[in-house]
Protein backbone atom coordinates (compact mmCIF):
# COMPACT_ATOMS: atom_id res chain seq x y z
CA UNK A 1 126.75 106.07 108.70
CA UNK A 2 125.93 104.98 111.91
CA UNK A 3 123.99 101.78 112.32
CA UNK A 4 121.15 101.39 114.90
CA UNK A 5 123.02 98.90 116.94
CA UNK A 6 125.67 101.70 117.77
CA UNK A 7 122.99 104.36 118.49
CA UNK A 8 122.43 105.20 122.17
CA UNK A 9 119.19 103.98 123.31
CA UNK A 10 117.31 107.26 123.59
CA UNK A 11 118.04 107.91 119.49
CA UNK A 12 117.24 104.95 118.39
CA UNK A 13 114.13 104.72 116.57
CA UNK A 14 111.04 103.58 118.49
CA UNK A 15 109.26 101.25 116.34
CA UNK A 16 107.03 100.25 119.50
CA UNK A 17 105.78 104.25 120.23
CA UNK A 18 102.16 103.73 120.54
CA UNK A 19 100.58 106.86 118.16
CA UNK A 20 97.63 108.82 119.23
CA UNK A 21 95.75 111.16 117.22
CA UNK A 22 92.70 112.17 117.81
CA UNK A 23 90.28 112.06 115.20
CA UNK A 24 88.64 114.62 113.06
CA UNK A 25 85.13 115.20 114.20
CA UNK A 26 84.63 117.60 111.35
CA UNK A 27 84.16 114.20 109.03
CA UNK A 28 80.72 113.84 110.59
CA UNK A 29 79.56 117.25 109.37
CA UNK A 30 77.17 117.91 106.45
CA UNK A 31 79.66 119.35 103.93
CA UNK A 32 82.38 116.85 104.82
CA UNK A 33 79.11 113.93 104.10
CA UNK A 34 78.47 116.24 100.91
CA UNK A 35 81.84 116.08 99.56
CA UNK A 36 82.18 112.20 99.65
CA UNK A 37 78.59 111.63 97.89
CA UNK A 38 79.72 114.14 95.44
CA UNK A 39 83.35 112.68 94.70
CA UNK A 40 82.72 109.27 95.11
CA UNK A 41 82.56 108.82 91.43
CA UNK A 42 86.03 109.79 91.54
CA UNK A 43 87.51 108.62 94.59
CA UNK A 44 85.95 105.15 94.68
CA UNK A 45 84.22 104.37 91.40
CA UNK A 46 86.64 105.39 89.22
CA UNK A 47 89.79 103.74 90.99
CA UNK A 48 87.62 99.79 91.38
CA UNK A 49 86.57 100.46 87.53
CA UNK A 50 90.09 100.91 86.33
CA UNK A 51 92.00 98.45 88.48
CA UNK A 52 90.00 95.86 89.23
CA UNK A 53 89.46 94.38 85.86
CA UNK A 54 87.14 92.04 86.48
CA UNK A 55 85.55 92.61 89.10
CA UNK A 56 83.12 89.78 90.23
CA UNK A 57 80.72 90.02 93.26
CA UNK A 58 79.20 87.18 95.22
CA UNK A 59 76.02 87.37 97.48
CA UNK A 60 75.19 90.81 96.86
CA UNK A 61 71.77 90.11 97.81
CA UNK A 62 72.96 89.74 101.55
CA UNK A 63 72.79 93.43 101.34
CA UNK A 64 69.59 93.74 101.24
CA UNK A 65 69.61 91.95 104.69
CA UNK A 66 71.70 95.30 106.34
CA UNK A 67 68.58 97.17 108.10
CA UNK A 68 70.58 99.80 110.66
CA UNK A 69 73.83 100.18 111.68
CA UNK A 70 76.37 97.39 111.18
CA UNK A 71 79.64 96.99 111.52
CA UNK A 72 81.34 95.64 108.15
CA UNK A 73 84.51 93.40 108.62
CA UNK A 74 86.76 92.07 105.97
CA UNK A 75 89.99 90.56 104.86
CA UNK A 76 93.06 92.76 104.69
CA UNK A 77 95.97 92.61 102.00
CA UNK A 78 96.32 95.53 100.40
CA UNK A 79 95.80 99.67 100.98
CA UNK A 80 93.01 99.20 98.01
CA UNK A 81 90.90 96.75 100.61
CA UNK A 82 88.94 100.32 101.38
CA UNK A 83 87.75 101.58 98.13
CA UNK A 84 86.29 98.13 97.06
CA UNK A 85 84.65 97.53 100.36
CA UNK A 86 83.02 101.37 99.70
CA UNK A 87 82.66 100.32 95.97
CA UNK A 88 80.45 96.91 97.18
CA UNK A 89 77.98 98.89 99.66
CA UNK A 90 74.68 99.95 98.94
CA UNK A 91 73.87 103.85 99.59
CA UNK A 92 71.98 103.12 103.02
CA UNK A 93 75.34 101.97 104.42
CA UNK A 94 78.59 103.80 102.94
CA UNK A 95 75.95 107.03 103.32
CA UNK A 96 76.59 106.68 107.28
CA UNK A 97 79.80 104.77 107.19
CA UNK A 98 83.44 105.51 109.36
CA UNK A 99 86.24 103.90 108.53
CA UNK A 100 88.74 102.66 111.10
CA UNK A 101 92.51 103.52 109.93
CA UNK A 102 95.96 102.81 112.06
CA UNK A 103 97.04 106.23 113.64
CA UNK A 104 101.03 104.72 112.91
CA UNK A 105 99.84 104.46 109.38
CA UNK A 106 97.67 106.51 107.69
CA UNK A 107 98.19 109.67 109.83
CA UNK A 108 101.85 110.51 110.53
CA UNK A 109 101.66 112.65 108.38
CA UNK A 110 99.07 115.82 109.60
CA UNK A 111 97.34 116.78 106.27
CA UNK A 112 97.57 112.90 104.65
CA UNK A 113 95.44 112.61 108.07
CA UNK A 114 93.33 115.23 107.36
CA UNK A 115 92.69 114.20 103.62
CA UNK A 116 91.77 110.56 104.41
CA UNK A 117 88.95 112.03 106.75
CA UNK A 118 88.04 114.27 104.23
CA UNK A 119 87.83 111.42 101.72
CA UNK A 120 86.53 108.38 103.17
CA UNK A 121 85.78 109.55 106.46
CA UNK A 122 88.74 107.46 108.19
CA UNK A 123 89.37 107.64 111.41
CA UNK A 124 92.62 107.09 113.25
CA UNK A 125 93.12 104.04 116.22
CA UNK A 126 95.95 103.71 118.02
CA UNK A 127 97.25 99.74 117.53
CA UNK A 128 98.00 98.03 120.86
CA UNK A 129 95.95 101.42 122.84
CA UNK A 130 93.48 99.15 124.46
CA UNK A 131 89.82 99.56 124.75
CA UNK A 132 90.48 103.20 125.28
CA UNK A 133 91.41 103.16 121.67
CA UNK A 134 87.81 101.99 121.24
CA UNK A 135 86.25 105.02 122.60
CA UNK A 136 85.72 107.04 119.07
CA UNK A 137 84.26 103.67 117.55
CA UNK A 138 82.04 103.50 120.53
CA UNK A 139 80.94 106.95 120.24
CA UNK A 140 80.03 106.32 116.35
CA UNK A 141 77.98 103.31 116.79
CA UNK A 142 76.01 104.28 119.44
CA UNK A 143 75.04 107.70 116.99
CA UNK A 144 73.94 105.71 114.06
CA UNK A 145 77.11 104.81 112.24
CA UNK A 146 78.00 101.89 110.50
CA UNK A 147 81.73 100.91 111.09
CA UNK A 148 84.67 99.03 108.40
CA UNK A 149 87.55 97.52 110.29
CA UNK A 150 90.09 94.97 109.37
CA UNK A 151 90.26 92.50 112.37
CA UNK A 152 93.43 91.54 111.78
CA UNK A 153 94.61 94.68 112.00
CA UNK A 154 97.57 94.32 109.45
CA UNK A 155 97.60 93.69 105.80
CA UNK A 156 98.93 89.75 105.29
CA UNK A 157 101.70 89.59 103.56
CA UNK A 158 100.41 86.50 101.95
CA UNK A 159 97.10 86.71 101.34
CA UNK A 160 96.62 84.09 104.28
CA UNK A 161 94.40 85.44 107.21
CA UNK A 162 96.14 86.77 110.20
CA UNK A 163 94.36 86.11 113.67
CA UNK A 164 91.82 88.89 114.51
CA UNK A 165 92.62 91.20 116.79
CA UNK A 166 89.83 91.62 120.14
CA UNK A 167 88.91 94.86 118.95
CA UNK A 168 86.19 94.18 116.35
CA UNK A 169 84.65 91.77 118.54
CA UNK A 170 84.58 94.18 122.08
CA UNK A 171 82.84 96.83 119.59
CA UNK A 172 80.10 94.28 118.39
CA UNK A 173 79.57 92.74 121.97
CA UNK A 174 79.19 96.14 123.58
CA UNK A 175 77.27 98.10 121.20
CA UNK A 176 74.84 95.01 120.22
CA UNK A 177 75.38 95.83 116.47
CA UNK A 178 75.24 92.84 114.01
CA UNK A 179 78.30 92.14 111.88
CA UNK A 180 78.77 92.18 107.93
CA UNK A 181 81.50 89.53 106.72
CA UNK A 182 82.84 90.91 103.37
CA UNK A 183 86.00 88.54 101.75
CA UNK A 184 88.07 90.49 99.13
CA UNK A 185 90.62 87.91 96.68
CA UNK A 186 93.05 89.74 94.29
CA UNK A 187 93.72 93.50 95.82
CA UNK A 188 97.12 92.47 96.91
CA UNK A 189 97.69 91.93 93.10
CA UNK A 190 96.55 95.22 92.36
CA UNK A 191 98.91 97.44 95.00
CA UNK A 192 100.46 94.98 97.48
CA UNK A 193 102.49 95.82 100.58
CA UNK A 194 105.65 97.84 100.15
CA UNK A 195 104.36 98.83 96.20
CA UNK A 196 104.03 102.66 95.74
CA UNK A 197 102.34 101.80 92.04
CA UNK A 198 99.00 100.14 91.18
CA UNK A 199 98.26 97.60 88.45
CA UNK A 200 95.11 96.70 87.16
CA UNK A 201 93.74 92.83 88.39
CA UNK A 202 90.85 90.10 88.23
CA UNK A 203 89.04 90.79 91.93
CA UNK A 204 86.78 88.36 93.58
CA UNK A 205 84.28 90.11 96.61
CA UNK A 206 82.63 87.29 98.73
CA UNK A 207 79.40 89.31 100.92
CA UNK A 208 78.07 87.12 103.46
CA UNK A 209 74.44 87.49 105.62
CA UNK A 210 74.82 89.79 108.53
CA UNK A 211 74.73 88.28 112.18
CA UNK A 212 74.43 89.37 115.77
CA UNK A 213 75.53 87.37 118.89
CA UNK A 214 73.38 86.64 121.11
CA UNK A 215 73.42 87.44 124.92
CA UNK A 216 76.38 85.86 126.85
CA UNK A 217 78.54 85.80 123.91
CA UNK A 218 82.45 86.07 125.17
CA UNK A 219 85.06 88.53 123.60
CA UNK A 220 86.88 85.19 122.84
CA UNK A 221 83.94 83.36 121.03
CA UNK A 222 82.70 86.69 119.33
CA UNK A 223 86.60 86.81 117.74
CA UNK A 224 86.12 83.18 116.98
CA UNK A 225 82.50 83.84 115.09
CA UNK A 226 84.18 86.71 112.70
CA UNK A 227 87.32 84.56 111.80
CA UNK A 228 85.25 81.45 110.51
CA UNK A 229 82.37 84.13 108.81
CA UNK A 230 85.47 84.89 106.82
CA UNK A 231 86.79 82.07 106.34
CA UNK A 232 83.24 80.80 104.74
CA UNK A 233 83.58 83.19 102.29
CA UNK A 234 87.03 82.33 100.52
CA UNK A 235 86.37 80.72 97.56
CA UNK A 236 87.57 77.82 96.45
CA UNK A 237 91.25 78.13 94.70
CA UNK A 238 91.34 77.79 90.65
CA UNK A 239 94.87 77.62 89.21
CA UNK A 240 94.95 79.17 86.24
CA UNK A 241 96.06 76.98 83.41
């Protein structure tokens, strides 16, 4: 078998190849938005209830704070991130929510894709496309929809955050839509990277008070904001004895 280093350069593989898809606009529509409030039970609820065992959730109340669209940002370790971010939200916001998914990860494949917009109304972004990556996102917000994106646009390998990517913070900034810090502890126990098989875990969910930038904010200092909101919310470490 041949090994890449003895490939010619046009066959080997091209780990760099920015993906574009574009997304499925058919999420938005009535029946898709009928399917999800009917299945959620089974494709949230009933995943969180049987892996994340407990399940604890702290400042719930800053919920009630959410009054339009908002644009929810949390922590990323693990694929299950999603379902207990869904899981947390009231009605008001997963009702209108999109959910931004890597186009080089979650849709390769054409009817995985499909089925992830179908589910959770995902959406795909192409990593390292610039702000005309942003263009969907743009499009959502400025309709009425409420957003969930990872900032740091990988899951951590460690459960250590990864610097935030300029995305999240060019999408607040331009749209003038107030932020929702959300800090997830334990999903990387329950399917972590590289594991095809889930396991059931203790999970912590920190929910912090929503918050806008004011006028003049930079891209730079909006970035900055998010990381520390995050930060805020990790809880203190408690080894287990």
């Amino acid at each position: 078998m041949q090994s890449d280093a003895s490939l010619p350069a046009e066959a080997k593989p091209k780990r760099d190849e920015l993906v574009v898809v574009e997304p499925h606009r058919w999420a938005l529509s009535w029946w898709a938005r009928l399917y999800r409030r009917v299945l959620r039970r089974w494709d949230v609820d009933k995943h969180v209830k049987a892996f994340c065992r407990p399940m604890t959730i702290e400042g719930r109340e800053n919920l009630d704070l959410v009054k339009g669209p908002v644009l929810v940002i949390a922590n990323h370790s693990s694929h299950f991130d999603t379902v207990i971010v869904l899981h947390v939200l009231p009605r008001k916001v997963w009702g209108k929510l999109a959910i931004v998914a890597a186009a080089d990860r979650m849709y390769r494949e054409k009817v995985k894709g499909m089925l992830h917009s179908l589910r959770y109304n995902a959406f795909p972004i192409t990593r390292g496309g610039g702000r005309e990556a942003l263009a969907y996102s743009q499009f959502l917000t400025s309709t009425g929809w409420s957003l969930l994106i990872f900032p740091e646009g990988k899951r951590s390998r460690d459960g250590q955050l990864l610097p935030f990517r300029g995305g999240p913070a060019i999408l607040a900034l331009g749209q003038n839509i107030p932020v929702l810090p959300i800090y997830i502890r334990g999903a990387s126990d329950i399917l972590p990277p590289g594991s095809p098989v889930s396991k059931p875990a203790p999970v912590h969910v920190s929910i912090g008070k929503p918050f806008a930038f004011p006028p003049g904010t930079t891209i730079p200092e909006a970035k900055t904001a998010m990381e520390e909101a995050i930060k805020a919310l990790v809880p203190p470490f408690t080894p287990t004895i």
